[in-house]
Protein backbone atom coordinates (compact mmCIF):
# COMPACT_ATOMS: atom_id res chain seq x y z
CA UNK A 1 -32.15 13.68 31.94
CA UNK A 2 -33.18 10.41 30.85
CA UNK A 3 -34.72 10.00 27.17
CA UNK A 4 -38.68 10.41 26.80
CA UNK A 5 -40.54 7.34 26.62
CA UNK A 6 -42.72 8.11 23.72
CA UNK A 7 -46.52 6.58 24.07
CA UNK A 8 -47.18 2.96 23.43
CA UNK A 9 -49.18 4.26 20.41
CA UNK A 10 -46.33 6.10 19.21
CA UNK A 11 -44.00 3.43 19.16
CA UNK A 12 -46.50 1.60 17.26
CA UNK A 13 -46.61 4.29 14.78
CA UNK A 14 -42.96 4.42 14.41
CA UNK A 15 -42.21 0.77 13.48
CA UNK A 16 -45.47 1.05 10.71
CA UNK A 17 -43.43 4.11 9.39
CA UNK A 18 -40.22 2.32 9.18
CA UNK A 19 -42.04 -0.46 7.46
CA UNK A 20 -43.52 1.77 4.55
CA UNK A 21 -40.25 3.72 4.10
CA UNK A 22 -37.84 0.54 4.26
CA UNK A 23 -40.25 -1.52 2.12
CA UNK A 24 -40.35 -4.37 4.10
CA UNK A 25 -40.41 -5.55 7.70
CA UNK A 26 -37.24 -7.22 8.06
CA UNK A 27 -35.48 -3.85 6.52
CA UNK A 28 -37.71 -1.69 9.02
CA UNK A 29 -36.46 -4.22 12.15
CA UNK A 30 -33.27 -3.74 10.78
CA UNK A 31 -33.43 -0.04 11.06
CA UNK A 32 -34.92 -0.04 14.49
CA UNK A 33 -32.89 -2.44 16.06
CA UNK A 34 -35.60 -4.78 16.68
CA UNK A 35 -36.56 -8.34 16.14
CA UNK A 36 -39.07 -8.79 13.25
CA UNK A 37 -41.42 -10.17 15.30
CA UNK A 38 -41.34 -6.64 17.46
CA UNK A 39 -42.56 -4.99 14.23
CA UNK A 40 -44.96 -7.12 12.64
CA UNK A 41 -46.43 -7.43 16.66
CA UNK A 42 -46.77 -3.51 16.49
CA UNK A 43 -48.26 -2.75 13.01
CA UNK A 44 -50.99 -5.61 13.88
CA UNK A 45 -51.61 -3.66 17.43
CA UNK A 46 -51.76 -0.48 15.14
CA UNK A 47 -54.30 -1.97 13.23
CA UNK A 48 -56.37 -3.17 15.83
CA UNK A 49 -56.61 -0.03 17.66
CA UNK A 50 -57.13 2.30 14.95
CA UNK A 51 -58.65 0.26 12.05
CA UNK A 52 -60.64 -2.50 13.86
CA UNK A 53 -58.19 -4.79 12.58
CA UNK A 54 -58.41 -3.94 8.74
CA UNK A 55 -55.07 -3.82 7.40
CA UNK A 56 -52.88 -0.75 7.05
CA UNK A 57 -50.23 -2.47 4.84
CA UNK A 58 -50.61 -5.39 2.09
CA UNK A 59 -47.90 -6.78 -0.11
CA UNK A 60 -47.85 -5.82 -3.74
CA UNK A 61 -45.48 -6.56 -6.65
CA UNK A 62 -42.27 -8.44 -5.69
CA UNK A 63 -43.85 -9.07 -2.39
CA UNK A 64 -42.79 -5.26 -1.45
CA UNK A 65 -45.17 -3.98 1.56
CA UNK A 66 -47.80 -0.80 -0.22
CA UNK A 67 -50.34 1.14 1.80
CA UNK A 68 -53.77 0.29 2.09
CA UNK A 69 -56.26 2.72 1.62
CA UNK A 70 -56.60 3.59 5.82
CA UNK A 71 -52.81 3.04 5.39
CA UNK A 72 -52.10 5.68 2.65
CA UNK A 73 -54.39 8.56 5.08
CA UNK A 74 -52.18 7.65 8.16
CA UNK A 75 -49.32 7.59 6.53
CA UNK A 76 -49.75 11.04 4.99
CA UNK A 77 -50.42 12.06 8.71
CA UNK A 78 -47.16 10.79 10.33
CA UNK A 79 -45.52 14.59 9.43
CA UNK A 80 -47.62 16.10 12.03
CA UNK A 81 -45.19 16.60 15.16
CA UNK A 82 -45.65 13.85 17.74
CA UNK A 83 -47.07 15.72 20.45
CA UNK A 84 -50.16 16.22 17.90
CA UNK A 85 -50.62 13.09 17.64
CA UNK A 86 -52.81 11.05 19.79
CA UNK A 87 -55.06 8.41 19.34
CA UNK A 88 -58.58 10.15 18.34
CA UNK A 89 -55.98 11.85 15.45
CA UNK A 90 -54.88 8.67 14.53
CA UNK A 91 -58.51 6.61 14.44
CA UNK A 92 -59.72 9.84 11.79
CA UNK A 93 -56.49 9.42 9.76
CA UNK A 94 -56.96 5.44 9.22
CA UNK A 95 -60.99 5.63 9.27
CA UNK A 96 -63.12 4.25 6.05
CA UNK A 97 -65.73 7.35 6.71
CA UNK A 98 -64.63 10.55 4.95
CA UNK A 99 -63.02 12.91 7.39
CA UNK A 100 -62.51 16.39 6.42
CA UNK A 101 -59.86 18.45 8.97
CA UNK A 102 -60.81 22.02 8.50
CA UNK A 103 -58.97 24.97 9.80
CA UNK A 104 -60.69 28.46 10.55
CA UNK A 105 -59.70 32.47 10.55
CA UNK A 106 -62.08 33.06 13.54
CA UNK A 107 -63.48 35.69 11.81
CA UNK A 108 -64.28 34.03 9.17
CA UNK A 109 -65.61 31.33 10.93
CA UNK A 110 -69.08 33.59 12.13
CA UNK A 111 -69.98 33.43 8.20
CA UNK A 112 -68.82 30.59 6.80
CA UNK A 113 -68.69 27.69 9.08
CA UNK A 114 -72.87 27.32 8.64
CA UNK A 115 -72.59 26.65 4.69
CA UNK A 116 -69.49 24.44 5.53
CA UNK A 117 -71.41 22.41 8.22
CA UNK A 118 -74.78 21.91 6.17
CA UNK A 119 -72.50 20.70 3.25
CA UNK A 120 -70.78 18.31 5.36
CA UNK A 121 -73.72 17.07 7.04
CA UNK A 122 -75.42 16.26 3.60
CA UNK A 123 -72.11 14.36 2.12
CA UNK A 124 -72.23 12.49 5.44
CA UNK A 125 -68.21 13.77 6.00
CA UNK A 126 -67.17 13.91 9.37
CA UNK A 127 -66.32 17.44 10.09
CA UNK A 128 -63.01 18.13 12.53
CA UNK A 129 -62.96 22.10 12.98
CA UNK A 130 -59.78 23.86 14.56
CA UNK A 131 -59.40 27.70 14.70
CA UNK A 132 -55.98 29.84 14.63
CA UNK A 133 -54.28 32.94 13.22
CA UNK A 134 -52.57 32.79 10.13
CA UNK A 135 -49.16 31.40 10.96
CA UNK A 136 -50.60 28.56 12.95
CA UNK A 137 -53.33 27.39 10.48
CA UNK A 138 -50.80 27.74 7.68
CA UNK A 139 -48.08 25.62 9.72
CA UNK A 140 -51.01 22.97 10.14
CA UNK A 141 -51.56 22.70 6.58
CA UNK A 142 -47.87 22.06 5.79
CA UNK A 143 -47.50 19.10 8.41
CA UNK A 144 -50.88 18.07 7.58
CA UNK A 145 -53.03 18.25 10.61
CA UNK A 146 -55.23 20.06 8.32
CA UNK A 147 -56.70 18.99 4.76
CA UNK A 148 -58.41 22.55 4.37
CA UNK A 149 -57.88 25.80 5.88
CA UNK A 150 -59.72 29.41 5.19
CA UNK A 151 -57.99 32.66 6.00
CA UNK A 152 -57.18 36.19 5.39
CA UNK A 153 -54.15 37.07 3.03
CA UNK A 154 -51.49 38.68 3.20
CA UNK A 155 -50.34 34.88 4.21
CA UNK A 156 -46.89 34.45 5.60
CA UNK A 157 -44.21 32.44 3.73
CA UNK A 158 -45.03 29.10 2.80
CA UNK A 159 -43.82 26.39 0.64
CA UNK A 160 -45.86 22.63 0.65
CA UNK A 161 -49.18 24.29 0.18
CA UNK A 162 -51.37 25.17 -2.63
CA UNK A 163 -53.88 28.54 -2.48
CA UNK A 164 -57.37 29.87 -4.06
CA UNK A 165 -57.92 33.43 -4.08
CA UNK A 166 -61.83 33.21 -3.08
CA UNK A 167 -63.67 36.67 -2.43
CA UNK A 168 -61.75 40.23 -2.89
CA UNK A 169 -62.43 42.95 0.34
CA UNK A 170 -61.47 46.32 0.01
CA UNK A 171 -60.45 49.04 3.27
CA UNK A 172 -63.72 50.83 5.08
CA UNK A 173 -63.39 52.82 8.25
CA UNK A 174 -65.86 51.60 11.27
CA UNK A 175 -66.63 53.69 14.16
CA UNK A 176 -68.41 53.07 16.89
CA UNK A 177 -72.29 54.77 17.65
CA UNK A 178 -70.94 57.69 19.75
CA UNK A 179 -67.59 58.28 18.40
CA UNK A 180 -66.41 61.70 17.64
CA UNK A 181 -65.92 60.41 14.07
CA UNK A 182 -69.88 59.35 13.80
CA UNK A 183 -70.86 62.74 15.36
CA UNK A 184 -68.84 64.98 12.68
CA UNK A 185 -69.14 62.74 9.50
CA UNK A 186 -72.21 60.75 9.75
CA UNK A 187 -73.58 61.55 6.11
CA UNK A 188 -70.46 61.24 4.49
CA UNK A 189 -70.25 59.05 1.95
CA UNK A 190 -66.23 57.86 1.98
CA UNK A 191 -63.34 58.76 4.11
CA UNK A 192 -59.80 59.70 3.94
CA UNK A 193 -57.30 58.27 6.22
CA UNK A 194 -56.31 62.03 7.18
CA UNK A 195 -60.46 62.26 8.74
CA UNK A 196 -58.95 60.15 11.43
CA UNK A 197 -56.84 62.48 12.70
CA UNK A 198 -56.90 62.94 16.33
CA UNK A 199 -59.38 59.90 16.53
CA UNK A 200 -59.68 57.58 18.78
CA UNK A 201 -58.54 54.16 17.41
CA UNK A 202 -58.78 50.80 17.98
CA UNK A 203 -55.62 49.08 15.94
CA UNK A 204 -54.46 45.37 14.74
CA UNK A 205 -51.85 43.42 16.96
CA UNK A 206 -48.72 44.65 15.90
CA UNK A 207 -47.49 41.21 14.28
CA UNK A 208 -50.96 41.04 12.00
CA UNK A 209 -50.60 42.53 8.65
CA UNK A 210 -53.79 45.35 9.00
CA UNK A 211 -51.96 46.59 12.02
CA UNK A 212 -48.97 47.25 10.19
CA UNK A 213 -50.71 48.61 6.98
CA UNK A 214 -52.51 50.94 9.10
CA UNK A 215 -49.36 52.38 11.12
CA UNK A 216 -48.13 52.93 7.11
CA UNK A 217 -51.13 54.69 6.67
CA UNK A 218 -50.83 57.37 9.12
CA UNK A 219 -47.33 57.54 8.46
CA UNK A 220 -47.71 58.39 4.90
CA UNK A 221 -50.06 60.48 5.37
CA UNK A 222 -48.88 62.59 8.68
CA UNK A 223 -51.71 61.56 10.61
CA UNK A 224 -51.80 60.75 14.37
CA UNK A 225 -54.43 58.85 15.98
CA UNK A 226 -55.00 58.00 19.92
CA UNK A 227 -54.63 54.00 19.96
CA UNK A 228 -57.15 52.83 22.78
CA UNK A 229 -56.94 48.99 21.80
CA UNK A 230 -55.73 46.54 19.60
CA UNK A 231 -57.27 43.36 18.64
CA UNK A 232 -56.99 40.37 16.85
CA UNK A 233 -60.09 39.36 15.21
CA UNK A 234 -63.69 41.07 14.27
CA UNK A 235 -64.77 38.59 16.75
CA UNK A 236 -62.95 41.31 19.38
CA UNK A 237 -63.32 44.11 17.51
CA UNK A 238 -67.06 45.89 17.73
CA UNK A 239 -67.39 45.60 21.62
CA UNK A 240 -63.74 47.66 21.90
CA UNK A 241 -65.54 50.07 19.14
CA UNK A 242 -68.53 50.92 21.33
CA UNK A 243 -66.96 51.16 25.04
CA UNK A 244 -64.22 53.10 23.68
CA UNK A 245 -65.86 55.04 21.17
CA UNK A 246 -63.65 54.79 18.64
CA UNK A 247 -62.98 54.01 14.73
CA UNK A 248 -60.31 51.71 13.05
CA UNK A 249 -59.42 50.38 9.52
CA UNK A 250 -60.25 47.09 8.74
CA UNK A 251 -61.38 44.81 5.99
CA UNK A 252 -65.06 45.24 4.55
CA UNK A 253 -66.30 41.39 5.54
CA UNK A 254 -70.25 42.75 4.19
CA UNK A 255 -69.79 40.11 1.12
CA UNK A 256 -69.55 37.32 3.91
CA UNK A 257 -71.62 39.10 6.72
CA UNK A 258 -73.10 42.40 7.71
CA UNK A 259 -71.83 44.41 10.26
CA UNK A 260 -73.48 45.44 13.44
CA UNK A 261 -76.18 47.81 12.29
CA UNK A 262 -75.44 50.45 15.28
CA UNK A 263 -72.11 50.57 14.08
CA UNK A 264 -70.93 53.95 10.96
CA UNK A 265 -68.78 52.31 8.42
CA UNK A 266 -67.38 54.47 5.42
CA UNK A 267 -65.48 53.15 2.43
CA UNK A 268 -61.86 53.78 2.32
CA UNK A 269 -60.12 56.51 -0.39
CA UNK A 270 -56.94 55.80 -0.79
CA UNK A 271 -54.62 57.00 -3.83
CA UNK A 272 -53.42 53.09 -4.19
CA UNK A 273 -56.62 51.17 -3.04
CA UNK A 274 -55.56 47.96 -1.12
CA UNK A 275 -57.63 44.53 -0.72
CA UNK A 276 -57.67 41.44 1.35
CA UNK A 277 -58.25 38.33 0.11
CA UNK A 278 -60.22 35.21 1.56
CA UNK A 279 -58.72 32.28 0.71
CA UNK A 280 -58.62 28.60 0.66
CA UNK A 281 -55.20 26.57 1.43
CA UNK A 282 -54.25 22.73 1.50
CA UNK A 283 -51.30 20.59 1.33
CA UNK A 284 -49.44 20.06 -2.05
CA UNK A 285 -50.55 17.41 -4.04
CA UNK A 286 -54.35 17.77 -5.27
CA UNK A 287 -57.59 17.94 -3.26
CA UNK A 288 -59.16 15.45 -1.88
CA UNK A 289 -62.67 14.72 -3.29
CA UNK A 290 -64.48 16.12 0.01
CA UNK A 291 -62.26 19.03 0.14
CA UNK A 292 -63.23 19.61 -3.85
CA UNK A 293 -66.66 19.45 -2.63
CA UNK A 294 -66.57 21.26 0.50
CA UNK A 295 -65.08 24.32 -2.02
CA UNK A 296 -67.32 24.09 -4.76
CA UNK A 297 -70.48 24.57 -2.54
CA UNK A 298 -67.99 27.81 -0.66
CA UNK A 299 -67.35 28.96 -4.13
CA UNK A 300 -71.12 29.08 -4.89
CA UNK A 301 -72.37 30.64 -1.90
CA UNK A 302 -69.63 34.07 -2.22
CA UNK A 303 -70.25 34.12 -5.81
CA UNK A 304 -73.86 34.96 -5.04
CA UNK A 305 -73.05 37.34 -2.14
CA UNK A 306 -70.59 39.84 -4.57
């Protein structure tokens, strides 16, 4: 098979990165195997298409090449995995205007991409919005392709990234309007995990956490349900509820948005009460001022929900 031919942007981007890592651009055409002229020809084309021209690179003390500002954003962005990167990616990275790359739990998203938005919108910061499940939002974050990303813990291993613990959710039980659980246990005030027995239940996808919390559950306890449906989001999760009649286990989201009114939901007793945690993760390193911002106007909006 013959080698890829990686996009004329690409190679553009690659003799810029050899420049900032080899200091110079002789030392980067030396790396590459190129003439000097090669690499000066593709950091100016760089420029030009991504920067209207305004430099990515300037020479500081000793006459050793530094980053610009626009160069400094790119440059942070050149970990992202090539495939991510095409041109539009590359214009946001090396843009003047404030960009702000935000990642999203989807079910998050229903309550707090409004605030987010309006916040955005009033700091004039462009506003990039990408959605994913925990693994892929968190592998964003550590190559970069996101400055900000909201989600549900448990989180799965990570290093490169720093967390905020933002909001606190304890366990409730939701059934659906004409569930057998509704019918017997409507006026109840909690539940046990041993009421669901012989419920219908809709469950978590096996590889997210709640899924295997609740198979611990009803393992613990001796309880058996019938599993109708699994989903992956509350964005799935009611409309399985209703047409199958059923109940499940699941975070209370109330502090960040009600739930359906036609739907029973019971707090959870459990001996060891467990809780999920919304939280906020970026790349190593500090927050950016619009990040700072876009979680200081988060942080006041679920402080006045608890």
């Amino acid at each position: 098979m013959p080698p890829r031919k990686l996009q004329r942007h690409l190679v553009w981007l690659e003799s810029f990165t050899a420049a900032v890592e080899a200091g110079s651009i002789e030392a980067a055409a030396e790396h590459l195997g190129v003439a000097r002229s090669v690499v000066s020809e593709h950091i100016r084309a760089l420029e030009e298409a991504l920067a209207d021209g305004a430099a990515l690179l300037e020479r500081g003390p000793g006459r050793r090449l530094q980053l610009s500002a626009r160069g400094e954003r790119l440059y942070a962005g050149t970990q992202t995995p090539l495939h991510q990167l095409d041109v539009k990616r590359l214009m946001d990275l090396a843009r003047v205007e404030p960009t702000l790359r935000l990642g999203l739990n989807p079910t998050l998203s229903m309550s707090l991409l409004g605030g987010i938005a309006q916040d955005a919108a009033a700091a004039d910061l462009k506003l990039v919005v990408g959605f994913g499940g925990s693994h892929e939002l968190m592998r964003q974050v550590q190559t970069r392709q996101q400055d900000l990303a909201l989600d549900f813990t448990p989180l799965p291993p990570h290093e490169g990234v720093d967390t905020e613990s933002l909001l606190r959710m304890s366990f409730v039980v939701i059934a659906g309007p004409d569930s057998a659980l509704a019918r017997t246990h409507a006026s109840r005030r909690s539940l046990d995990v041993k009421d669901l027995q012989d419920q219908r239940f809709v469950d978590w996808l096996r590889d997210d956490p709640y899924g295997g919390a609740n198979s611990a559950r009803f393992a613990a306890h001796g309880v058996s349900v019938t599993e109708v449906g699994r989903v992956e989001s509350f964005l799935h999760l009611y409309e399985l509820l209703r047409a199958y009649k059923a109940c499940t286990i699941a975070p209370d989201v109330r502090p960040t948005q009600p739930f359906p009114p036609d739907l029973h939901v019971w707090p959870l007793r459990e001996q060891e009460p467990q809780v999920v945690e919304v939280v906020a993760v970026w790349p190593s390193g500090g927050l950016s001022p619009a990040v700072q911002s876009l979680l200081d106007g988060l942080r006041r909006r679920l402080n006045k929900r608890r």
